[in-house]
Protein backbone atom coordinates (compact mmCIF):
# COMPACT_ATOMS: atom_id res chain seq x y z
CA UNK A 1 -30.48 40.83 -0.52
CA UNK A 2 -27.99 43.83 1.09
CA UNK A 3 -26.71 46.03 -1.09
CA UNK A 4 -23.28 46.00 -2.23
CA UNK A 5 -20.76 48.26 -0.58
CA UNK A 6 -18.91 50.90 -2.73
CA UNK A 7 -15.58 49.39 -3.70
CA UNK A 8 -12.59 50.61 -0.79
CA UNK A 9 -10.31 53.49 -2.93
CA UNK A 10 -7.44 53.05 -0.03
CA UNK A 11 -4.93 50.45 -1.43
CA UNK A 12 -1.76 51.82 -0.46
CA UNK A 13 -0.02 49.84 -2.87
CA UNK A 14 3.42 51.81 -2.28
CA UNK A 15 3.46 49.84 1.94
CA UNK A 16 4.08 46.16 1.17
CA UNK A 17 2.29 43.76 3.82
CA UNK A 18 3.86 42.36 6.47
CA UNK A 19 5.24 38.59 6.77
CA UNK A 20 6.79 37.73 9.28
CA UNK A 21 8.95 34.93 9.03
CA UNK A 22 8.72 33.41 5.87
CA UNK A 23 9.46 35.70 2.28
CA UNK A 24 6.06 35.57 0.90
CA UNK A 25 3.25 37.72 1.87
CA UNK A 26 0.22 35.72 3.60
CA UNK A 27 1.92 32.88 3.53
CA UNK A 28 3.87 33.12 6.85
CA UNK A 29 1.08 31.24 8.92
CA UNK A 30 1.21 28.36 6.81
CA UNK A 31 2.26 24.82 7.63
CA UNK A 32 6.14 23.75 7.58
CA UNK A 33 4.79 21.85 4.59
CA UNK A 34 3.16 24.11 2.70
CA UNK A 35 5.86 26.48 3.25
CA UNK A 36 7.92 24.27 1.82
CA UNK A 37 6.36 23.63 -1.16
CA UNK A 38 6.13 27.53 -1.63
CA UNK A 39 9.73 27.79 -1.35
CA UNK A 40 10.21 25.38 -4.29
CA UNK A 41 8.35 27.41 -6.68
CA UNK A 42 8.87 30.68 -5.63
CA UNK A 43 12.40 31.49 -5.27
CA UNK A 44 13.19 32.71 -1.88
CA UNK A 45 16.27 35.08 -3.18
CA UNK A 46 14.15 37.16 -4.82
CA UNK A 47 10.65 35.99 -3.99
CA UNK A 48 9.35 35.48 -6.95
CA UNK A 49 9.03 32.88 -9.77
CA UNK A 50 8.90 32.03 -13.24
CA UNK A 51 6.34 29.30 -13.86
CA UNK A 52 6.30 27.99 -17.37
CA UNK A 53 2.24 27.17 -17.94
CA UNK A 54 1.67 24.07 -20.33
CA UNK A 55 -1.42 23.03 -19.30
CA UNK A 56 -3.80 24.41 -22.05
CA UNK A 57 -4.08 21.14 -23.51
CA UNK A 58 -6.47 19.91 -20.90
CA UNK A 59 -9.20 22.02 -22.91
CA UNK A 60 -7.81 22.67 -26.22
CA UNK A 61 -5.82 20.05 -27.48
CA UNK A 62 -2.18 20.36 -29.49
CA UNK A 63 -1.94 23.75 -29.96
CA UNK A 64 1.08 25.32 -31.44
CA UNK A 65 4.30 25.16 -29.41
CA UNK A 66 2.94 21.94 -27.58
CA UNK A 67 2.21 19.42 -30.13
CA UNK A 68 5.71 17.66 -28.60
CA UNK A 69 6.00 18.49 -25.51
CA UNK A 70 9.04 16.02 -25.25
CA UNK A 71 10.79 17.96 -28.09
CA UNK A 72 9.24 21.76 -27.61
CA UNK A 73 9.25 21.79 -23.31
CA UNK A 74 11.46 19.63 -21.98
CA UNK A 75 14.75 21.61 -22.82
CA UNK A 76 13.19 24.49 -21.14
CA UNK A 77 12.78 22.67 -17.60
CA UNK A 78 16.47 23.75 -16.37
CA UNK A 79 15.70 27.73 -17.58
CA UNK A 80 11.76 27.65 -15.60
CA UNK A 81 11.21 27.59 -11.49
CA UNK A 82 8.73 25.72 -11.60
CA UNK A 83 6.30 23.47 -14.57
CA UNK A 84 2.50 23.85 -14.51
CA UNK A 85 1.28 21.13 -16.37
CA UNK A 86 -1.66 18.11 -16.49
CA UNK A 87 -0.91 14.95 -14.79
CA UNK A 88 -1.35 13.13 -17.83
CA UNK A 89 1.62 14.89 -19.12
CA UNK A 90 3.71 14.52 -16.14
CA UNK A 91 3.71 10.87 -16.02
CA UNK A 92 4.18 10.36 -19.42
CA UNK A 93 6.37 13.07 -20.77
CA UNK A 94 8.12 14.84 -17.97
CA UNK A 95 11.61 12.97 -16.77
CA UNK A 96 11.33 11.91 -13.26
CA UNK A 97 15.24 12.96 -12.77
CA UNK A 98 13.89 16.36 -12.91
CA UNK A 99 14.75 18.41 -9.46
CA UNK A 100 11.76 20.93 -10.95
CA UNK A 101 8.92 21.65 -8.99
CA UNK A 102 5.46 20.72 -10.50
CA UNK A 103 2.08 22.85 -10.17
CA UNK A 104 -0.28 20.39 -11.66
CA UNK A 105 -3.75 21.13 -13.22
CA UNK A 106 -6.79 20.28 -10.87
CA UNK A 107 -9.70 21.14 -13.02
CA UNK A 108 -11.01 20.30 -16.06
CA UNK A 109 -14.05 18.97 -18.12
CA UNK A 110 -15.68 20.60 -21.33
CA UNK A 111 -13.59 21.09 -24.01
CA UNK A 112 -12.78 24.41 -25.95
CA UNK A 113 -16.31 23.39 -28.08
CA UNK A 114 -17.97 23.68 -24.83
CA UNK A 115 -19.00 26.34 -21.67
CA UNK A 116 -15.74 26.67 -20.29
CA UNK A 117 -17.35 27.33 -16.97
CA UNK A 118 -19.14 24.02 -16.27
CA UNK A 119 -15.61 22.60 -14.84
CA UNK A 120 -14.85 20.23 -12.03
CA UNK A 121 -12.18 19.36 -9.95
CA UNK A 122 -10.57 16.61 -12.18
CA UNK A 123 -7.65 14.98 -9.84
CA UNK A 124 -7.65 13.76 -6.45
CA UNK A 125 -5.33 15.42 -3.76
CA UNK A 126 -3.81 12.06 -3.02
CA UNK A 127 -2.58 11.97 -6.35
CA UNK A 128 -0.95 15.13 -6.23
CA UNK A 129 0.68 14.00 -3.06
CA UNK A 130 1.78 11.11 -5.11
CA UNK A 131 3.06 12.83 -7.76
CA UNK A 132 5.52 14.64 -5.54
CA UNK A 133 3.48 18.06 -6.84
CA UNK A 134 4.63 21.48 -5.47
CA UNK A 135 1.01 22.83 -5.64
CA UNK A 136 -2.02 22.33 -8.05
CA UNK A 137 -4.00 25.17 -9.43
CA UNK A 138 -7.58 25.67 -10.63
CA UNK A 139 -9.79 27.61 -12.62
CA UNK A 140 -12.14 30.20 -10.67
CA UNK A 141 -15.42 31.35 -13.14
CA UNK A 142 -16.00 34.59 -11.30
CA UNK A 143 -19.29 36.21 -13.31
CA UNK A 144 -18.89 32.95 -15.38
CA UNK A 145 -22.32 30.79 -16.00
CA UNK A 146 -20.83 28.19 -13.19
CA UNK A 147 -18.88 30.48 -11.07
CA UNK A 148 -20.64 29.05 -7.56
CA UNK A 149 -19.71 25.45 -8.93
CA UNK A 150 -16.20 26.53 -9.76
CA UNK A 151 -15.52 28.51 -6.47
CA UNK A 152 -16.93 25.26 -4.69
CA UNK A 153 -14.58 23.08 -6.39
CA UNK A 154 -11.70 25.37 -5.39
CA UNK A 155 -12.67 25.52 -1.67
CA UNK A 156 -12.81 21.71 -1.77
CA UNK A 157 -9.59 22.02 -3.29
CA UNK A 158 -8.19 23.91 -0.10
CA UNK A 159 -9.63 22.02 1.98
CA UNK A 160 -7.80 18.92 0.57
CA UNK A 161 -4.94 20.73 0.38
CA UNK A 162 -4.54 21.87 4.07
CA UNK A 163 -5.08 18.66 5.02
CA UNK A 164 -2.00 17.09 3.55
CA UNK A 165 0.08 20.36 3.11
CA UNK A 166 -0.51 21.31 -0.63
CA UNK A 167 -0.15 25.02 -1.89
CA UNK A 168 -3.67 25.63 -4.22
CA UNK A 169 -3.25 27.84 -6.80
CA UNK A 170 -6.78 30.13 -7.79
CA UNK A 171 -6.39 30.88 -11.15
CA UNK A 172 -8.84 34.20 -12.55
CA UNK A 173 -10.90 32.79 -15.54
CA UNK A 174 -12.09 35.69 -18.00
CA UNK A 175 -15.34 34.64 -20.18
CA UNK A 176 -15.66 35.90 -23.75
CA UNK A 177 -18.07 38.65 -22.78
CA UNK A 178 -16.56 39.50 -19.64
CA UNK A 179 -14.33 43.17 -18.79
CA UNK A 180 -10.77 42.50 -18.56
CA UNK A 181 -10.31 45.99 -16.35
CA UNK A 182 -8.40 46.48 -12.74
CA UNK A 183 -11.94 46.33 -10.89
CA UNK A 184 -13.05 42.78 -12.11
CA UNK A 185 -9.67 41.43 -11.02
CA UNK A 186 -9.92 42.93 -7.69
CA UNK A 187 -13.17 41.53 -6.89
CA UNK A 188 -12.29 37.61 -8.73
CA UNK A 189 -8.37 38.08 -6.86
CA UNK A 190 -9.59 38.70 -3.63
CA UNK A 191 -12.91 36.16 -3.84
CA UNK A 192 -10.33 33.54 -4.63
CA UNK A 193 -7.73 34.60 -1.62
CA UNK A 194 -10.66 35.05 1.02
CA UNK A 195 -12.00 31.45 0.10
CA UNK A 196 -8.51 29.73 1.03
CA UNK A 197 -6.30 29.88 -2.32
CA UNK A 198 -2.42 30.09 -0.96
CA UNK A 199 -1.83 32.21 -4.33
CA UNK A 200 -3.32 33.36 -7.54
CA UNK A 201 -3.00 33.80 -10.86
CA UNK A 202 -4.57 36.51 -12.98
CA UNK A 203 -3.77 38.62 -15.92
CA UNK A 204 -2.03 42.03 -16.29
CA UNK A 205 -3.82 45.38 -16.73
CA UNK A 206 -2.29 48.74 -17.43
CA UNK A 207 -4.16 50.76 -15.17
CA UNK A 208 -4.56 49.56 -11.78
CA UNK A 209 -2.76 46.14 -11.73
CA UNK A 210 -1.07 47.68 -8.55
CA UNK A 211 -4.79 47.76 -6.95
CA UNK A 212 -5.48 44.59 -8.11
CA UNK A 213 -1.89 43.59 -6.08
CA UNK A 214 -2.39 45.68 -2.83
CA UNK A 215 -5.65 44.64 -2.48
CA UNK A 216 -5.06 40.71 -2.59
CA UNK A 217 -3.67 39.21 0.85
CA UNK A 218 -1.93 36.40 -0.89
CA UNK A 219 0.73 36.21 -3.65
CA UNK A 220 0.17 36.76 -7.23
CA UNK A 221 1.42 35.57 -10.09
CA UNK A 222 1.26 37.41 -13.62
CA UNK A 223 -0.84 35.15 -16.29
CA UNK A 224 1.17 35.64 -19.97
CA UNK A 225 -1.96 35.07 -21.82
CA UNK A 226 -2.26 35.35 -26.05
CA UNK A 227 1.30 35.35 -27.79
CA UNK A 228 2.61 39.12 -28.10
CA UNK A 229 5.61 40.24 -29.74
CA UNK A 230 8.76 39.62 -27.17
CA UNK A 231 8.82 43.36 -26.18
CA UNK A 232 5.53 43.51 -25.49
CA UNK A 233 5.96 40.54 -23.36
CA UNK A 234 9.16 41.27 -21.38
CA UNK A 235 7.42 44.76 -21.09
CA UNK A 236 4.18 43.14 -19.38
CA UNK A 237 6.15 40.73 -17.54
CA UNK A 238 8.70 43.55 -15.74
CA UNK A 239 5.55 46.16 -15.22
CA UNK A 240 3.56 43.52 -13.14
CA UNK A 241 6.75 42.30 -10.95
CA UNK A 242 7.59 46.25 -10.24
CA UNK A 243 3.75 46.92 -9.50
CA UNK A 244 4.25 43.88 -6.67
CA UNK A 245 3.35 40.25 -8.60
CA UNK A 246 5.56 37.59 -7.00
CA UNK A 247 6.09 36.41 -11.23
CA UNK A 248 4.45 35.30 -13.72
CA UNK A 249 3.09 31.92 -15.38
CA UNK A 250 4.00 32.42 -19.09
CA UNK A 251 3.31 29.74 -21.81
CA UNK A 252 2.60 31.02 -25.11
CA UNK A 253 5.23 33.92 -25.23
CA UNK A 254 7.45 31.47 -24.31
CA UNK A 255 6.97 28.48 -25.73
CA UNK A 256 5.61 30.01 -29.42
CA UNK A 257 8.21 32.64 -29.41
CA UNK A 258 10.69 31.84 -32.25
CA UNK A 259 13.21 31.39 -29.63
CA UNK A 260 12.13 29.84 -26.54
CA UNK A 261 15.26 29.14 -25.03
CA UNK A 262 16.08 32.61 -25.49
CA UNK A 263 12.56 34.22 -24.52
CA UNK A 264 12.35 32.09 -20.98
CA UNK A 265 15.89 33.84 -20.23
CA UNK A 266 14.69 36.80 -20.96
CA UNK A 267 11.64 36.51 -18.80
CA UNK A 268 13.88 35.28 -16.17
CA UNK A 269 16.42 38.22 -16.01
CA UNK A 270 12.81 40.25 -16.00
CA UNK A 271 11.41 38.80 -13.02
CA UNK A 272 14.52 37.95 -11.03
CA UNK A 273 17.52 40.21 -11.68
CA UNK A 274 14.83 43.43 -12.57
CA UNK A 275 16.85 43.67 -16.08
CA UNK A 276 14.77 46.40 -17.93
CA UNK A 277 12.55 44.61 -21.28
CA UNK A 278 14.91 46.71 -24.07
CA UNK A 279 17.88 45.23 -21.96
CA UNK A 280 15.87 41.73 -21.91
CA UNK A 281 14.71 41.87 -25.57
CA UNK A 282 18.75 42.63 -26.44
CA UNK A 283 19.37 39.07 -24.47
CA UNK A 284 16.79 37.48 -26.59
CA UNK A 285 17.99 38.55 -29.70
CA UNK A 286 21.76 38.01 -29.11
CA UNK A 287 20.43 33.76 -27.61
CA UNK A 288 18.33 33.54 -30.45
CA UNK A 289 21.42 34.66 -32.45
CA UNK A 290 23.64 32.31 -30.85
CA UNK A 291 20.89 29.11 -31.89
C-alpha cells in the first residue's frame, strides 16, 4: 500500500476558479441539461442558493418542525430556491402548481436506531426524471463503517445521472466519533467531487472552511445542521457564502426557528443580497414582529 502524500498547503482561496461560460464553477462543461437544472436551483444573479432541507425524515421520523409538513413547509416554498425533500413527500404533500425546483433524497435504509452508514441508493433515476427533479442528493460515509458502499452508490448515482442529465448532489456524512475539523472536509469534499458529484454539501467550520472551498472543484453548499440561536445561524450562514459556498441547505434553523417565515428571509438576504447577520437578525425580529 503507498503511502499517503502530505496534504497540499497552497489553496489560494482569495483567486476564484475559472468557468467559462456558465456562472458556476466546474460546472461549465456540463450538458445543456444539466446546466439547466443547475440554473433552477442555484440562482444565476447571484450564484448561489438557498435550499430548504426537509428530508431528515427518511431516517428519523417526525421530528419537530416537520410533523406537518403541509402546515409547517409548504408556506415557505415561495421564500426557498429550491426544496430538498423524499419522494414520498413530494408526491403526497408538495403542490404540483409549484414552479420550485426539487432536489430529492436518493439514499436511504437503516433508521436513526441503526448504523447510519450501511445506506443504499433508495430511488431510481427514472423516477427522478419523472418527478420533474432538479437534482437528487446522497449521503457519502467518508471514514464511516460503509464508506466504500456509500461512495459506490454515489458513483452509480452519477453515472445515472449523466446519462439522462441530472445534477447529483454528494452530501458529507459526519459519524458520531468522527472530527468535524477543515482537514476531514477537505479530504470527504474533494473524494465526493473527484468521483463525479456536480456539487456538495458539507458543514461549516471556523477555521479553514475557505480551504475546504478552494480546494473542491465543484460548488458547495453550506449544511445548517443542529438548531442554533438565529444569530448564530445568519452568522454561519453569511461567513460560509463570503469564504466562497455557492449557499446553504438549512432545515432546522429554519423550519424550528420560532419564526420561519421570518428566519428563511433572513437567510435569504444573507446569502443573496450579502445583508450582514445583526442587519439579518433585525429583519427577523421586525417579520416575526409583524406575525
Amino acid at each position: 500500500m503507498p503511502e499517503a502524500d502530505i496534504e497540499g498547503q497552497r489553496y489560494q482561496s482569495g483567486t476564484p476558479q475559472a468557468a467559462p461560460g456558465f456562472f458556476l464553477k466546474g460546472s461549465h462543461q456540463l450538458d445543456w441539461g444539466m446546466k439547466n437544472r443547475l440554473a433552477r436551483v442555484f440562482n444565476p444573479q447571484s450564484g448561489r442558493t438557498v435550499m430548504l432541507a426537509v428530508d431528515h425524515g427518511y431516517f428519523q421520523g417526525p421530528t419537530t418542525g416537520l410533523e406537518r409538513i403541509d402546515l409547517n413547509i409548504v408556506p415557505l416554498l415561495p421564500q426557498c430556491d429550491a426544496l430538498f425533500c423524499t419522494r414520498g413527500i413530494l408526491r403526497s404533500v408538495i403542490p404540483a402548481e409549484s414552479p420550485k425546483p426539487m432536489v430529492l433524497r436518493a439514499s436511504g435504509g437503516p433508521s436513526i436506531l441503526k448504523e447510519l452508514s450501511d445506506e443504499q441508493i433508495a430511488m431510481d433515476m427514472e423516477d427522478a426524471v419523472r418527478l420533474n427533479a432538479a437534482g437528487v442528493g446522497i449521503q457519502v460515509f467518508i471514514g464511516g463503517e460503509h464508506e466504500t458502499r456509500s461512495i459506490h452508490n454515489m458513483t452509480r448515482l452519477v453515472d445515472a445521472g449523466l446519462r439522462v442529465g441530472m445534477p447529483v448532489m454528494g452530501v458529507t456524512a459526519v459519524g458520531r466519533d468522527m472530527v468535524r475539523d477543515a482537514k476531514y472536509f477537505r479530504l470527504a469534499c474533494r473524494i465526493i467531487a473527484e468521483l463525479g458529484a456536480q456539487y456538495v454539501k458539507t458543514y461549516y467550520v471556523a477555521e479553514g472552511f475557505d480551504t475546504v472551498v478552494a480546494s473542491c472543484p465543484v460548488p458547495i453548499v453550506m449544511a445548517g445542521g443542529q438548531k442554533q440561536p438565529e444569530l448564530d445561524a445568519l452568522t454561519m450562514a453569511y461567513n460560509a457564502v463570503q469564504e466562497g459556498a455557492a449557499g446553504v441547505d438549512m432545515g432546522r434553523n429554519i423550519f424550528q426557528s420560532d419564526a420561519p417565515k421570518a428566519m428563511i428571509a433572513a437567510v435569504h438576504a444573507v446569502v443573496h443580497k450579502n445583508t450582514k447577520p445583526k442587519e439579518a437578525l433585525d429583519m427577523y425580529l421586525s417579520l416575526k414582529a409583524q406575525g
